[in-house]
N, C-alpha and C. Protein backbone atom coordinates (compact mmCIF):
# COMPACT_ATOMS: atom_id res chain seq x y z
N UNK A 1 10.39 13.95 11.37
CA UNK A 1 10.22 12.95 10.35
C UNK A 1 10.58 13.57 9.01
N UNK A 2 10.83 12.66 8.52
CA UNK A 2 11.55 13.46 6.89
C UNK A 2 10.63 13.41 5.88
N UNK A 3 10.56 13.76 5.03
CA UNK A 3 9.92 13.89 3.59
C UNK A 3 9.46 12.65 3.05
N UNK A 4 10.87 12.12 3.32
CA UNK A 4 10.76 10.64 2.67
C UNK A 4 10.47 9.60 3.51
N UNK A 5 10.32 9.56 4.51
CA UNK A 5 9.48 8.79 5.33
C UNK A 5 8.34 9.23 6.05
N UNK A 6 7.97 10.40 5.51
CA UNK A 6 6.26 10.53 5.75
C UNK A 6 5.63 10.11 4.02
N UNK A 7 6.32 10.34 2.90
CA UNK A 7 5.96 9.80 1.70
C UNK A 7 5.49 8.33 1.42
N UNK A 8 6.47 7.68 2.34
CA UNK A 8 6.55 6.26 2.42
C UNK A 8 5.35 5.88 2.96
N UNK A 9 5.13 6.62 4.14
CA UNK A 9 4.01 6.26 4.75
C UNK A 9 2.89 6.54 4.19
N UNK A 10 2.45 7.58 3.26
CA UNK A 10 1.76 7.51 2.39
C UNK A 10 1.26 6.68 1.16
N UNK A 11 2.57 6.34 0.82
CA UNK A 11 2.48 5.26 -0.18
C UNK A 11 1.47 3.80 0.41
N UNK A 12 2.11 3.58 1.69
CA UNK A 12 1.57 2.50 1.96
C UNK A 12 -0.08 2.08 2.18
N UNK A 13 -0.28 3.90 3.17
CA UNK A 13 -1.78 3.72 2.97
C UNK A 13 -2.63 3.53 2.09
N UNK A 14 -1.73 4.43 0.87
CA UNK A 14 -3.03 4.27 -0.15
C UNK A 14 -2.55 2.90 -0.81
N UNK A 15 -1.83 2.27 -0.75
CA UNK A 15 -1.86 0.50 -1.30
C UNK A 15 -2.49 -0.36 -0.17
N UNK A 16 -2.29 0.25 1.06
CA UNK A 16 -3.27 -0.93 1.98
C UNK A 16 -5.04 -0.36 1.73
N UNK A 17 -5.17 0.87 1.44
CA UNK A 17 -6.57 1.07 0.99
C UNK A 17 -7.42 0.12 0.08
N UNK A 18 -5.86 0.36 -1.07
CA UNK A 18 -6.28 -0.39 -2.17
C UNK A 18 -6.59 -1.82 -2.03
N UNK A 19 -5.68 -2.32 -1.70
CA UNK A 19 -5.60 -3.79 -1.06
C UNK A 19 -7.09 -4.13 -0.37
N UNK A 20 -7.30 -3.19 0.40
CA UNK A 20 -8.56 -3.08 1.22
C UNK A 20 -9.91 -3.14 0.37
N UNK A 21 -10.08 -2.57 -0.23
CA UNK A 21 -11.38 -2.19 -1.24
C UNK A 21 -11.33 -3.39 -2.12
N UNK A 22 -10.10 -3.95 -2.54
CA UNK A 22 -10.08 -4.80 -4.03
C UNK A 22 -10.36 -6.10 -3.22
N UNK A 23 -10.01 -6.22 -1.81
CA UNK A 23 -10.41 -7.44 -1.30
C UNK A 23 -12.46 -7.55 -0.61
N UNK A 24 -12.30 -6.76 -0.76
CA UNK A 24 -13.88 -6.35 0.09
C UNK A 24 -14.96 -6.88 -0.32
N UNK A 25 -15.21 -7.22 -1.46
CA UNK A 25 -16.01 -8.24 -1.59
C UNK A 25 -15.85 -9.86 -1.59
N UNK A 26 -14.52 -10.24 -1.25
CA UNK A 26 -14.19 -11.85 -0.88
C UNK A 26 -14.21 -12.08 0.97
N UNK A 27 -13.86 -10.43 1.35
CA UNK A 27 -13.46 -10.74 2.84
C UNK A 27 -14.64 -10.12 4.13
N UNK A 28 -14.12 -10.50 5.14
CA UNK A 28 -15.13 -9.74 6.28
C UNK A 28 -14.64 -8.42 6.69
N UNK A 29 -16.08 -8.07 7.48
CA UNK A 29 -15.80 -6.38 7.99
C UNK A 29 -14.12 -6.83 8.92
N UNK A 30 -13.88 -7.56 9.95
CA UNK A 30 -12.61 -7.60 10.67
C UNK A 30 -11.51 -7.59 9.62
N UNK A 31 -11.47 -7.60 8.36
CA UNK A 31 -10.22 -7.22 7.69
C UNK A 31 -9.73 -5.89 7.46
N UNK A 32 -10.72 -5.36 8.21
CA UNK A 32 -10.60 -3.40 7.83
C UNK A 32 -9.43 -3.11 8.74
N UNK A 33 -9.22 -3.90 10.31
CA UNK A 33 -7.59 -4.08 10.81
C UNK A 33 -6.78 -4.65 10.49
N UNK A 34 -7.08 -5.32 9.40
CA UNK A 34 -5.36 -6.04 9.40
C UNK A 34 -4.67 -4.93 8.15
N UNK A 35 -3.15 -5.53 9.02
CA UNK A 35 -2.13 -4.83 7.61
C UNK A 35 -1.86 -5.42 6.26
N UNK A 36 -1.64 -5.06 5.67
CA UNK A 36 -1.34 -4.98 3.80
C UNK A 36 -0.88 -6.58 3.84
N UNK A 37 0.07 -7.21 4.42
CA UNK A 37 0.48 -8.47 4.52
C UNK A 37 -0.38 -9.17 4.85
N UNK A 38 -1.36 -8.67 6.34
CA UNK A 38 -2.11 -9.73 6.31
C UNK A 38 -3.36 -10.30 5.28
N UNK A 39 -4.10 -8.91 4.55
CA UNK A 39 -4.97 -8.90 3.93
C UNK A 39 -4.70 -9.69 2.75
N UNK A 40 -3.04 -9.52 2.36
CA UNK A 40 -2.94 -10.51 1.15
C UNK A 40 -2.64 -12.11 1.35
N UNK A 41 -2.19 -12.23 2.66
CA UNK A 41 -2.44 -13.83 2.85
C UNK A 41 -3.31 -14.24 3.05
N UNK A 42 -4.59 -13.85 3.62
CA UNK A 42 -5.73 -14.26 3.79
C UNK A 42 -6.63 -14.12 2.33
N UNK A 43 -5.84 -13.09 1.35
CA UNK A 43 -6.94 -13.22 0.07
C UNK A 43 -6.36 -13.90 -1.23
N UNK A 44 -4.49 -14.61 -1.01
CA UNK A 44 -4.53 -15.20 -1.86
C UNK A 44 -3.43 -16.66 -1.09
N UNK A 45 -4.69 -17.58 -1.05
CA UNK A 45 -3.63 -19.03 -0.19
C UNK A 45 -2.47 -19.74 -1.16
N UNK A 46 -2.15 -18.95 -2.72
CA UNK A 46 -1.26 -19.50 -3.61
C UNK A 46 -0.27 -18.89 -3.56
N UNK A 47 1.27 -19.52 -2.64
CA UNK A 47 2.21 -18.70 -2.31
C UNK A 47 2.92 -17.72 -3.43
N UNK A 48 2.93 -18.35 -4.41
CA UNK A 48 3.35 -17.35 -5.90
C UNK A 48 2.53 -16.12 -6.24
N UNK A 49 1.09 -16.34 -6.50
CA UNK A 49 0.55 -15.27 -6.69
C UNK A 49 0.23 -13.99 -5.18
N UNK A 50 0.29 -14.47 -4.35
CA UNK A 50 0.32 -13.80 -3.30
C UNK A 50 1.65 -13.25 -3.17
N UNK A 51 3.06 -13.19 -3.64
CA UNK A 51 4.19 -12.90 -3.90
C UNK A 51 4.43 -11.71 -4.94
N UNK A 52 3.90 -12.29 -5.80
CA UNK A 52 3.26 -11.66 -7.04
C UNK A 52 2.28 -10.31 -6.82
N UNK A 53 1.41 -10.50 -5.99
CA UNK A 53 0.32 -9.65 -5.66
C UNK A 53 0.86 -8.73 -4.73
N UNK A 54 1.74 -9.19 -3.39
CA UNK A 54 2.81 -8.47 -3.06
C UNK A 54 3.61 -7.05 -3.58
N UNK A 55 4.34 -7.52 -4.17
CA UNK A 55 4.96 -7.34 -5.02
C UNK A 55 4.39 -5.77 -5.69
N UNK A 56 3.00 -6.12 -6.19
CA UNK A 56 2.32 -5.22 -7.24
C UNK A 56 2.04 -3.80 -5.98
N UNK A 57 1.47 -4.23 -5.38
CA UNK A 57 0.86 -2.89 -4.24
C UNK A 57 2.15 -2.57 -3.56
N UNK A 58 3.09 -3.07 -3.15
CA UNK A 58 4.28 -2.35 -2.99
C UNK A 58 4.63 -1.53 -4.05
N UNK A 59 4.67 -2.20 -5.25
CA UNK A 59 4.89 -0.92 -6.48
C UNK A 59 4.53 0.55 -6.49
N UNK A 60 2.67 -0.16 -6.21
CA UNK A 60 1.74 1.12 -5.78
C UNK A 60 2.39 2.08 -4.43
N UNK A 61 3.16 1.57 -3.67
CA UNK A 61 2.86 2.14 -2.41
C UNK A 61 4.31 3.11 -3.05
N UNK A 62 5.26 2.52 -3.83
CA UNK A 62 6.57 3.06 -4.31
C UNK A 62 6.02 4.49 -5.00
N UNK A 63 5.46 4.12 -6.00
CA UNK A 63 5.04 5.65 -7.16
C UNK A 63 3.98 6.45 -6.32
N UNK A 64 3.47 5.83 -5.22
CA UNK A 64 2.81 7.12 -4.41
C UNK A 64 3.76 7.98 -3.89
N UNK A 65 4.65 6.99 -3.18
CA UNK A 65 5.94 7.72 -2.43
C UNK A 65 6.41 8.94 -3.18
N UNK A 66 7.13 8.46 -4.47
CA UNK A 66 7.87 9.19 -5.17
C UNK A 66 7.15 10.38 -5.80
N UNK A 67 5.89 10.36 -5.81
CA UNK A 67 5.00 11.28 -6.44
C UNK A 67 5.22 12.56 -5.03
N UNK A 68 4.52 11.84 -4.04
CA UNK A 68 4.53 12.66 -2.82
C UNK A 68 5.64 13.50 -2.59
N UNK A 69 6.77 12.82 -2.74
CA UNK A 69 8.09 13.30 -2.49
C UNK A 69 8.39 14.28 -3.86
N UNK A 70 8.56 13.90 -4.71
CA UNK A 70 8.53 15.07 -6.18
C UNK A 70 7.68 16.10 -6.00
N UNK A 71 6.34 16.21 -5.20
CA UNK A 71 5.65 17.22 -5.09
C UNK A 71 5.98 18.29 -4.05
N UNK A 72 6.79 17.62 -2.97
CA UNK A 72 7.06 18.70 -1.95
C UNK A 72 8.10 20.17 -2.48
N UNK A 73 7.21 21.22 -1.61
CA UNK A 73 7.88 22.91 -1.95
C UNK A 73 9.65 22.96 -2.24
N UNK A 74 10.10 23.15 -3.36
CA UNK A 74 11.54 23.43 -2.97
C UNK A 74 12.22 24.07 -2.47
N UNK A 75 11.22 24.55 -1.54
CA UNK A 75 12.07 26.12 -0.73
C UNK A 75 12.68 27.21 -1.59
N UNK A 76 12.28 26.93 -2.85
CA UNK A 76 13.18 28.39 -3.34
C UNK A 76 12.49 29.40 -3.94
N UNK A 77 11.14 29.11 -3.24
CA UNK A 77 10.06 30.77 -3.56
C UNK A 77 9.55 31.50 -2.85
C-alpha cells in the first residue's frame, strides 16, 4: 500500500470520527457502524445541506491526508 493511500485512509477515519461524535447527540448507539455517507444522510434529510456537509468532512478527510503524507520520513537521513 502506498503512502498515499494509507494517508487517505487516514483522512477518512478521522472525518468519519468526526462525523461520528458531532452527530452523537441527535443519533443512536447503531450509528457507530455506519459509514461517513451514511451518518450524513441520516443526520441531515436537506439534500443541499447534506451536500454541503459532505463536502466539509471530505475537506477534513483531504488536509488529514496531506498532513499525513507531508509528514512521512524522506529517506534521506
Amino acid at each position: 500500500m502506498s503512502v498515499e493511500v494509507a494517508a487517505l485512509r487516514v483522512g477518512a477515519s478521522v472525518a468519519r470520527l468526526a462525523v461520528g461524535r458531532w452527530l452523537a447527540g441527535r443519533s443512536t448507539r447503531d450509528a457507530a457502524g455506519k459509514d461517513l455517507t451514511e451518518l450524513i444522510r441520516t443526520g441531515f434529510p436537506d439534500e443541499i445541506r447534506r451536500r454541503r456537509v459532505q463536502r466539509q468532512f471530505e475537506g477534513i478527510a483531504d488536509a488529514v491526508a496531506g498532513r499525513a503524507a507531508s509528514a512521512r520520513p524522506s529517506g534521506n537521513g
